[in-house]
PDB file of N, CA and C in Angstrom:
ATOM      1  N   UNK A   1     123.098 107.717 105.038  1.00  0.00           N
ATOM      2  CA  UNK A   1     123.465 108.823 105.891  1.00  0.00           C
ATOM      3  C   UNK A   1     123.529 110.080 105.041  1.00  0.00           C
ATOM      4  N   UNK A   2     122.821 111.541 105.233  1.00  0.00           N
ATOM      5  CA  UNK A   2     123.024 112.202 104.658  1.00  0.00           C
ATOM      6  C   UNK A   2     124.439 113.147 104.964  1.00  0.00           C
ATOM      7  N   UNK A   3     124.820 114.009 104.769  1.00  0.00           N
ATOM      8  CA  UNK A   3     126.160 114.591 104.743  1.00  0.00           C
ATOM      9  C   UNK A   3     126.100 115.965 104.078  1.00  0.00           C
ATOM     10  N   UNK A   4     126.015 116.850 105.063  1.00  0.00           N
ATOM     11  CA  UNK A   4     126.000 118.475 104.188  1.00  0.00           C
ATOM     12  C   UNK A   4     127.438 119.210 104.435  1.00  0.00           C
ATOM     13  N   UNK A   5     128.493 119.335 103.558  1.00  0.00           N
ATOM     14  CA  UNK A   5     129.583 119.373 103.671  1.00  0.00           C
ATOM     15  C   UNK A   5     129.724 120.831 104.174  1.00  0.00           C
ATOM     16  N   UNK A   6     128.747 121.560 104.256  1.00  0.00           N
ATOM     17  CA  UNK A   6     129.365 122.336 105.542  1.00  0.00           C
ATOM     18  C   UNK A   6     129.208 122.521 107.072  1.00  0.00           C
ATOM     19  N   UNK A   7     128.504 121.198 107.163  1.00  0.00           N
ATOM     20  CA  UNK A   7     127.729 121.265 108.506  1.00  0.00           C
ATOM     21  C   UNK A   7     129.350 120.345 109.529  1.00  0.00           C
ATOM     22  N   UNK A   8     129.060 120.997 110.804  1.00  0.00           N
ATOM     23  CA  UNK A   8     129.861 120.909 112.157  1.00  0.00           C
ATOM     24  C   UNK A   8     129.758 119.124 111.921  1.00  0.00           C
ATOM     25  N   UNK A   9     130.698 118.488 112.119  1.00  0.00           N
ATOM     26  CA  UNK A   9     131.006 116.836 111.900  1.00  0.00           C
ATOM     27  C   UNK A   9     130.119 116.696 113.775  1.00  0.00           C
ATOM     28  N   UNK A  10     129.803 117.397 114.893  1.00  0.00           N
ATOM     29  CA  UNK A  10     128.935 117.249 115.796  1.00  0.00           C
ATOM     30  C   UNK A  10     127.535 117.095 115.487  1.00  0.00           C
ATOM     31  N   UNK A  11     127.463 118.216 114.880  1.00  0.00           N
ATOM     32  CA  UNK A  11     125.832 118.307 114.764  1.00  0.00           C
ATOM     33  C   UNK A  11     125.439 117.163 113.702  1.00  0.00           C
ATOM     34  N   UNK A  12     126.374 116.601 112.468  1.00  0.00           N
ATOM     35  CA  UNK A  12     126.103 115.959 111.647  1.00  0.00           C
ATOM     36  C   UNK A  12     125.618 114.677 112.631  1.00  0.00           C
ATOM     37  N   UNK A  13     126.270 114.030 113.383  1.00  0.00           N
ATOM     38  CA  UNK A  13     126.078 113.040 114.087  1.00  0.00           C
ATOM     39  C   UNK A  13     124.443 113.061 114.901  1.00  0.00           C
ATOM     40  N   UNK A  14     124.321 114.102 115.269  1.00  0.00           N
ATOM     41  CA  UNK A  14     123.166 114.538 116.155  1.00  0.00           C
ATOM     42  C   UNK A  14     122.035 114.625 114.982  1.00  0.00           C
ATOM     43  N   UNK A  15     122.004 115.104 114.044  1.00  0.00           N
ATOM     44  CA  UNK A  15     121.187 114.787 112.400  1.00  0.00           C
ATOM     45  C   UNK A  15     120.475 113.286 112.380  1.00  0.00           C
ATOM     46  N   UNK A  16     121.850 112.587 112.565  1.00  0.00           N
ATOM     47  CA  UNK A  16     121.587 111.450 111.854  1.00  0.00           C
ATOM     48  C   UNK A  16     121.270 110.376 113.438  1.00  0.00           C
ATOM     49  N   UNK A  17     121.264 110.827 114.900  1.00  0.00           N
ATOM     50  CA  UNK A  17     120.598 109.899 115.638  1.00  0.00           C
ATOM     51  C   UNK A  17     119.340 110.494 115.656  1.00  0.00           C
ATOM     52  N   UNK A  18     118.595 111.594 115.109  1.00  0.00           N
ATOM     53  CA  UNK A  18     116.847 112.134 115.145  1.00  0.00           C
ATOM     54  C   UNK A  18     116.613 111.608 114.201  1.00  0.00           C
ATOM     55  N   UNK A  19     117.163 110.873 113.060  1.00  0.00           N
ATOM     56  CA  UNK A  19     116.499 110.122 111.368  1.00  0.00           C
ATOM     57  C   UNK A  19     115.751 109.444 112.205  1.00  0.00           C
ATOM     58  N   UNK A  20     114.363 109.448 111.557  1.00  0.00           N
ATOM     59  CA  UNK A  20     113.469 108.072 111.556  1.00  0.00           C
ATOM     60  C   UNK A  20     112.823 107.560 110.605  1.00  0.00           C
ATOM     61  N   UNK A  21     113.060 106.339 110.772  1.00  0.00           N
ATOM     62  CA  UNK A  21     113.066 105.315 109.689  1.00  0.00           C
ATOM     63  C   UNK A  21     111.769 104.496 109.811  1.00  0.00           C
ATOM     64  N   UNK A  22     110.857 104.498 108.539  1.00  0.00           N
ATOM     65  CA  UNK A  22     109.540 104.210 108.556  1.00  0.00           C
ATOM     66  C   UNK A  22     109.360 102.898 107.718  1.00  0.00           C
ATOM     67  N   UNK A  23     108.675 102.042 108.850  1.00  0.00           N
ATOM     68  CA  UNK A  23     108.849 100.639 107.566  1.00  0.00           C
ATOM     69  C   UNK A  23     107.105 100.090 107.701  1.00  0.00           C
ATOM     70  N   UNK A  24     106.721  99.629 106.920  1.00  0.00           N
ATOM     71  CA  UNK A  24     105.172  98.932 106.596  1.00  0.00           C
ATOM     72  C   UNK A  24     105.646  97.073 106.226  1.00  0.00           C
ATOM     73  N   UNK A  25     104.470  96.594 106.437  1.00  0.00           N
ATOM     74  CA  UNK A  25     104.523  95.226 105.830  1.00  0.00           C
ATOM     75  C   UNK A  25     103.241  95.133 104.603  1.00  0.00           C
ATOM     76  N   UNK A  26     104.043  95.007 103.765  1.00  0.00           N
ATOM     77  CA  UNK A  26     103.375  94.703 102.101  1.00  0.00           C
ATOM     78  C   UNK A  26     103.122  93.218 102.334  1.00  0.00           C
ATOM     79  N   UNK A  27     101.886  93.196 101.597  1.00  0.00           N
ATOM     80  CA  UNK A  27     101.122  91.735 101.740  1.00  0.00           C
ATOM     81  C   UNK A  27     100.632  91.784 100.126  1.00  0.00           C
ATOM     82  N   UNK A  28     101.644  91.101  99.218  1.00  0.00           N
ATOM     83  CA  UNK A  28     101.517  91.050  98.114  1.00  0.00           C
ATOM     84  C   UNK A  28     100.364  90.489  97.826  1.00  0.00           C
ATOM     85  N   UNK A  29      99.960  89.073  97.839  1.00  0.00           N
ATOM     86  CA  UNK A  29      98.621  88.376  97.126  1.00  0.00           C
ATOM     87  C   UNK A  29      97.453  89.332  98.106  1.00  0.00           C
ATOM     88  N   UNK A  30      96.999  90.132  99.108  1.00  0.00           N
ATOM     89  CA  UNK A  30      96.120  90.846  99.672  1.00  0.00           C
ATOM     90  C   UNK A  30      95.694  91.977  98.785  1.00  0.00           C
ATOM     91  N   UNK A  31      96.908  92.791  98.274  1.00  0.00           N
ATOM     92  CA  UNK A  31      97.054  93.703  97.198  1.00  0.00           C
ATOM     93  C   UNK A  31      96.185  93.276  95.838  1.00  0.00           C
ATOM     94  N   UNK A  32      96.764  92.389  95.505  1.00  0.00           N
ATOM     95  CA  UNK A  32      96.336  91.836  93.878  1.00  0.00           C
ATOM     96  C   UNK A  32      94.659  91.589  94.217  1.00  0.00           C
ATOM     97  N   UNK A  33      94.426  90.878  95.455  1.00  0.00           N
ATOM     98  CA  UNK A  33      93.125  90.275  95.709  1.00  0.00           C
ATOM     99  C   UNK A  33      92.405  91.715  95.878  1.00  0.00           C
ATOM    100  N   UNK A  34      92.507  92.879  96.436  1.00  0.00           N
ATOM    101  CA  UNK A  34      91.754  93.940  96.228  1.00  0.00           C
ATOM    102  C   UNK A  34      91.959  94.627  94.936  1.00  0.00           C
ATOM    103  N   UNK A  35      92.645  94.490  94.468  1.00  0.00           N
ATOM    104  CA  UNK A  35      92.666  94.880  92.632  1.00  0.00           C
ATOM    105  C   UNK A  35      91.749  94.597  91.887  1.00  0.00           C
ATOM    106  N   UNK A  36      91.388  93.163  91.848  1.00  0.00           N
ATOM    107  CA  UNK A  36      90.289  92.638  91.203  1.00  0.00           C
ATOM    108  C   UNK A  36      89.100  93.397  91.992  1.00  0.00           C
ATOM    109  N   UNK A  37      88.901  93.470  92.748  1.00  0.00           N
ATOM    110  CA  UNK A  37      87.345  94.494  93.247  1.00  0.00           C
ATOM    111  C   UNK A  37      87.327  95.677  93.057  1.00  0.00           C
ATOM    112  N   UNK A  38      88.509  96.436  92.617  1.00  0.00           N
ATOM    113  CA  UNK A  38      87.888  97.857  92.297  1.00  0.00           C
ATOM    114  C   UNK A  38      87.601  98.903  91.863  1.00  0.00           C
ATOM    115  N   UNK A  39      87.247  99.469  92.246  1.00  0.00           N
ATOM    116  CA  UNK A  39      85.681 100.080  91.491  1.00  0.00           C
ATOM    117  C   UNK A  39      84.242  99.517  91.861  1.00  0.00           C
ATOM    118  N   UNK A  40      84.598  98.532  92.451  1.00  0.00           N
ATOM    119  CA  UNK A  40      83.056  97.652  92.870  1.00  0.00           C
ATOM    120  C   UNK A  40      82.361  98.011  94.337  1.00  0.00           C
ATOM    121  N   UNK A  41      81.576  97.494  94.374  1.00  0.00           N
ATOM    122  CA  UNK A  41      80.625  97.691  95.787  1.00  0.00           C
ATOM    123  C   UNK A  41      81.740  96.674  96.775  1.00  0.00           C
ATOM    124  N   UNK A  42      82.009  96.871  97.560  1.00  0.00           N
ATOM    125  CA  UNK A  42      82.804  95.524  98.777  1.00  0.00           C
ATOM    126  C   UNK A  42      82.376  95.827 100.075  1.00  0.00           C
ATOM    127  N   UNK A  43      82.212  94.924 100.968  1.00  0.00           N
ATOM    128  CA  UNK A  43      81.807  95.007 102.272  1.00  0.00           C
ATOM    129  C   UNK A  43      83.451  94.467 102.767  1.00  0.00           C
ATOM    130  N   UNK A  44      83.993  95.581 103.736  1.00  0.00           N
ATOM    131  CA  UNK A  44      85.261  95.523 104.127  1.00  0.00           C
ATOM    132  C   UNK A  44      84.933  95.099 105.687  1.00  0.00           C
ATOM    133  N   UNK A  45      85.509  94.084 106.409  1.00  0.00           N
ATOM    134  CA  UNK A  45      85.720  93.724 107.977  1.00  0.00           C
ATOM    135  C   UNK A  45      87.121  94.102 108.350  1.00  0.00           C
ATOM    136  N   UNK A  46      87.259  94.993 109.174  1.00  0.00           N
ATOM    137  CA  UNK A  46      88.319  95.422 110.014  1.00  0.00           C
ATOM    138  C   UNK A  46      88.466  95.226 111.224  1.00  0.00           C
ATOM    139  N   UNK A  47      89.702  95.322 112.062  1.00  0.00           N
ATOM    140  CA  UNK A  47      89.370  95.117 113.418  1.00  0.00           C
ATOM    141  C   UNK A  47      88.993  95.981 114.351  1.00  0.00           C
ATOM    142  N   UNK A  48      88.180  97.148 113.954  1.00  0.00           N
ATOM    143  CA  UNK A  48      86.885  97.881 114.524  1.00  0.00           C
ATOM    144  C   UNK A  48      85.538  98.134 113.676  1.00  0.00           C
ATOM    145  N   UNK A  49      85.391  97.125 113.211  1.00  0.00           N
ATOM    146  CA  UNK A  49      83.621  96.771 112.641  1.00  0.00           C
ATOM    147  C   UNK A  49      84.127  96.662 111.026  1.00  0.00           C
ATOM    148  N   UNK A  50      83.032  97.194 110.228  1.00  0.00           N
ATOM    149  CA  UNK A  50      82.334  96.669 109.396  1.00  0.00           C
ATOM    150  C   UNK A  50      82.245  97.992 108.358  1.00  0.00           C
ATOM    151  N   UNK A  51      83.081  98.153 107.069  1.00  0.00           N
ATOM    152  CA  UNK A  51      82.768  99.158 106.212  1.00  0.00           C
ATOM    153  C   UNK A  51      82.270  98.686 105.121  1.00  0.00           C
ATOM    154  N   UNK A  52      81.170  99.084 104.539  1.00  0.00           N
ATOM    155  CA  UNK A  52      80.549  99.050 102.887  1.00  0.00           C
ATOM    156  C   UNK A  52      80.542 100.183 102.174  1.00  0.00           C
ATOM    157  N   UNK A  53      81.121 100.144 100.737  1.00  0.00           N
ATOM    158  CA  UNK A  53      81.343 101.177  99.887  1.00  0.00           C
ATOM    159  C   UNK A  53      81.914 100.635  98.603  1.00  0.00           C
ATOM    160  N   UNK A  54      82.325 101.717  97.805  1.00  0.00           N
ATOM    161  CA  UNK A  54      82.505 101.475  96.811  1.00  0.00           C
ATOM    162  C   UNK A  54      84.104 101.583  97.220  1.00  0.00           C
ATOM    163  N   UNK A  55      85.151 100.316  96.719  1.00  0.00           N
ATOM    164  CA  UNK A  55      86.936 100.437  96.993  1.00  0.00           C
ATOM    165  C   UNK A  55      87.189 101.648  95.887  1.00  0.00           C
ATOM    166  N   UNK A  56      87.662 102.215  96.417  1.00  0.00           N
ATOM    167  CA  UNK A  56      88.254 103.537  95.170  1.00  0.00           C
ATOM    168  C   UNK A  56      89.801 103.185  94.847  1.00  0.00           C
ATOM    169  N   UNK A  57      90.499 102.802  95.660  1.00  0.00           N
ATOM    170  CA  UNK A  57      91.807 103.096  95.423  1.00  0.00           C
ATOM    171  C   UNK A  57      92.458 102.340  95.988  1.00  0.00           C
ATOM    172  N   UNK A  58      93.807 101.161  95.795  1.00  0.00           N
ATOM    173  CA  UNK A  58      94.991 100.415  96.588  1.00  0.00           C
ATOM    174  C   UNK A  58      95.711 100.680  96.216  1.00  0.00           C
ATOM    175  N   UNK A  59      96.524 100.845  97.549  1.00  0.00           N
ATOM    176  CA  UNK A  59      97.848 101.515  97.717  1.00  0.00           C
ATOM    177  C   UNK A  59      98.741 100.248  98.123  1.00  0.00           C
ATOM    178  N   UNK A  60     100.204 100.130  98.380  1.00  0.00           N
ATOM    179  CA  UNK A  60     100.426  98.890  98.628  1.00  0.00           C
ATOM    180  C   UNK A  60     100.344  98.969 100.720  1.00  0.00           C
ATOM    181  N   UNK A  61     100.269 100.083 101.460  1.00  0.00           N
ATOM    182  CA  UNK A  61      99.833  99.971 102.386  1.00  0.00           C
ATOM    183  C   UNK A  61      98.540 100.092 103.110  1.00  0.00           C
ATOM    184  N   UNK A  62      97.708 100.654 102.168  1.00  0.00           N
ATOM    185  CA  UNK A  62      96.296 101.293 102.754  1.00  0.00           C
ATOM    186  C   UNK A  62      95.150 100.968 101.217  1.00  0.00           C
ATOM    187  N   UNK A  63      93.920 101.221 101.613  1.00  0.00           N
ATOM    188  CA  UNK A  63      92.931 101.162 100.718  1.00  0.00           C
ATOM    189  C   UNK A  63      91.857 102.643 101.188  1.00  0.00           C
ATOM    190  N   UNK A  64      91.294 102.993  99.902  1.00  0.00           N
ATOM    191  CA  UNK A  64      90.553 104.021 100.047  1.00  0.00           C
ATOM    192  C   UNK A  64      89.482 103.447  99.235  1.00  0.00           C
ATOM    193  N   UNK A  65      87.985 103.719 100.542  1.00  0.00           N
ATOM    194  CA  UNK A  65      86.786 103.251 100.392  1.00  0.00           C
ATOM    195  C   UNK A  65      85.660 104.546 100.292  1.00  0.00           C
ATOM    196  N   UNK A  66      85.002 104.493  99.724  1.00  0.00           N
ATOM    197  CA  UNK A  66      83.553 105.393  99.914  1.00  0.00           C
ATOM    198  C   UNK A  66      82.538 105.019 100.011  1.00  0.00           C
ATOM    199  N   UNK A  67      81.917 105.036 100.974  1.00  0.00           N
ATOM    200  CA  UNK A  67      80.598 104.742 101.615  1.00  0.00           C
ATOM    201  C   UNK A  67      78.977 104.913 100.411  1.00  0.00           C
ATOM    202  N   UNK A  68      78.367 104.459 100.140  1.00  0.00           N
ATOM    203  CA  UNK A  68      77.370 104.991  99.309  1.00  0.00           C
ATOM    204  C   UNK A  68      76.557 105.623  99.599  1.00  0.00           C
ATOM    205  N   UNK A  69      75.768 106.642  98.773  1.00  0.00           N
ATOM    206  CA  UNK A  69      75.571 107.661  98.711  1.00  0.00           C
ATOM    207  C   UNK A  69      75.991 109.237 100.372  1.00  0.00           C
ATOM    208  N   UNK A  70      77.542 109.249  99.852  1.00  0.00           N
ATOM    209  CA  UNK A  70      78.152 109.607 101.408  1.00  0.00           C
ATOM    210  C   UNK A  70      79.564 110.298 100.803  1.00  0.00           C
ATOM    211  N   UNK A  71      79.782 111.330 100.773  1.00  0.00           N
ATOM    212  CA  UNK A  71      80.707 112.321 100.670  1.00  0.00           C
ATOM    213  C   UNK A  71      82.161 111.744 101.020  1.00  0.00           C
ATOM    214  N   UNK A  72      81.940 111.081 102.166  1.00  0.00           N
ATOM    215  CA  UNK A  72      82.859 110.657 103.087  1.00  0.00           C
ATOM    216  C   UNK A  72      84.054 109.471 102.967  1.00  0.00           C
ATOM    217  N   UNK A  73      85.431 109.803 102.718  1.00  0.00           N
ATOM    218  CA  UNK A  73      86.587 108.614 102.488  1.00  0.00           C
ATOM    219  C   UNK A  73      86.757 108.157 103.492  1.00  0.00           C
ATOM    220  N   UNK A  74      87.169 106.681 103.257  1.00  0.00           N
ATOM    221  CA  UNK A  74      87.867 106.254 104.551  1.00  0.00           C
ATOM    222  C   UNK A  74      89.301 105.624 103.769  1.00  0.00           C
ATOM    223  N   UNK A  75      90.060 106.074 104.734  1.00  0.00           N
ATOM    224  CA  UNK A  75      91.576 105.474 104.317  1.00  0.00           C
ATOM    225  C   UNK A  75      91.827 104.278 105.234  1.00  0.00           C
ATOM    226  N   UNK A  76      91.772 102.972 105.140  1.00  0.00           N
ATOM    227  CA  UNK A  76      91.822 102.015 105.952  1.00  0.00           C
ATOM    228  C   UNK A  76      93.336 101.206 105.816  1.00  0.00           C
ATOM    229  N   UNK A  77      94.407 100.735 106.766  1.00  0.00           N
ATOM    230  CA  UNK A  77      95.206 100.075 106.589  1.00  0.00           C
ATOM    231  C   UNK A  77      95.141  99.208 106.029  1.00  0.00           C
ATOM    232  N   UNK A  78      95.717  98.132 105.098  1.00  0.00           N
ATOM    233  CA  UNK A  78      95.627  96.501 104.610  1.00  0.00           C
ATOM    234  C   UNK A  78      95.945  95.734 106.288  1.00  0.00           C
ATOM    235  N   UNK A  79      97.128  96.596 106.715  1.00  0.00           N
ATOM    236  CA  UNK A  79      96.892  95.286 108.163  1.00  0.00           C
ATOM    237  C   UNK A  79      95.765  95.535 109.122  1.00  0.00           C
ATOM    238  N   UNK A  80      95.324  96.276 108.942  1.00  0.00           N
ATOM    239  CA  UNK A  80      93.709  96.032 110.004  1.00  0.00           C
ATOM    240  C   UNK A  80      92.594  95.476 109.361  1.00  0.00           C
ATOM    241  N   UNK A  81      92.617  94.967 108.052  1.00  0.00           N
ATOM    242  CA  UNK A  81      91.961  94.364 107.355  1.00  0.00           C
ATOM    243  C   UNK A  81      91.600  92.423 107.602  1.00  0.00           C
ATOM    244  N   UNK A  82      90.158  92.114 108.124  1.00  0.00           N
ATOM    245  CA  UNK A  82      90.356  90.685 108.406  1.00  0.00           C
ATOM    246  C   UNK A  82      89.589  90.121 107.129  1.00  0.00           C
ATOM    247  N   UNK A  83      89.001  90.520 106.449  1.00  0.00           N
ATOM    248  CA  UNK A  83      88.096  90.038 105.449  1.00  0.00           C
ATOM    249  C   UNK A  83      87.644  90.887 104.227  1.00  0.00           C
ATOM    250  N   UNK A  84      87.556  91.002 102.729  1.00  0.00           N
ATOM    251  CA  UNK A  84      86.762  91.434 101.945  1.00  0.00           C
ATOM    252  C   UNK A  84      85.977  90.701 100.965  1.00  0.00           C
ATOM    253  N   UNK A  85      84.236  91.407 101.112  1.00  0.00           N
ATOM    254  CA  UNK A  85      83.772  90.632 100.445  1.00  0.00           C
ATOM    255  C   UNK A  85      82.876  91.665  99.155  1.00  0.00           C
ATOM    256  N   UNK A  86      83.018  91.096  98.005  1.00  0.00           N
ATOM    257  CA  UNK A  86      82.567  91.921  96.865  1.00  0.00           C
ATOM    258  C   UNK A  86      80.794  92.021  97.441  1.00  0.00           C
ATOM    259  N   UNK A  87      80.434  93.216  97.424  1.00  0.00           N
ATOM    260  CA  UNK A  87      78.853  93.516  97.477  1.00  0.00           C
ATOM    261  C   UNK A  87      77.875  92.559  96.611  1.00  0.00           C
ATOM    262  N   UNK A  88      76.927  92.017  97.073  1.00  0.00           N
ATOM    263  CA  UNK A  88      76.091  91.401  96.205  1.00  0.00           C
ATOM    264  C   UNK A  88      75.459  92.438  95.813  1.00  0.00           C
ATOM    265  N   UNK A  89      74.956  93.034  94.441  1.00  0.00           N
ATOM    266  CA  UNK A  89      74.004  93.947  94.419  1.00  0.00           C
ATOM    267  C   UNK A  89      72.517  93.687  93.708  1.00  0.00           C
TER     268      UNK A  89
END
């Protein structure tokens, strides 16, 4: 609970029922398993199709992919994630 000692003990209350509280689900061995790929080519399956690129970046909630030869990031959740497979090249 925060507490600004000069604020009205009303409004403090009214503060603290607008807090919102943000929670994710971490999928530890999913994490580690995209670690080992990247930097590599991966063909990512989500549950709206099909991304190929190079994995740039894991986060413990999201992954950042780049498409090849393509300007373009995609920031994809780990939970919309059904499959990754390292690129054959």
């Amino acid at each position: 609970m925060y507490y600004h000692p000069y604020a009205n003990p009303m409004m403090q209350e009214e503060y603290n029922r607008r807090m919102i509280n943000y929670t994710t689900v971490i999928d530890p061995f999913v994490i580690e398993a995209l670690k080992t790929v990247l930097g590599r080519s991966v063909v990512i399956e989500t549950v709206r199709g099909n991304l190929q690129g190079v994995l740039v970046d894991v986060k413990p909630d999201h992954i950042v992919v780049r498409p090849h030869g393509n300007d373009t990031t995609f920031f994809v959740r780990i939970q919309q994630i059904v499959y990754i497979m390292p690129d054959i090249d």
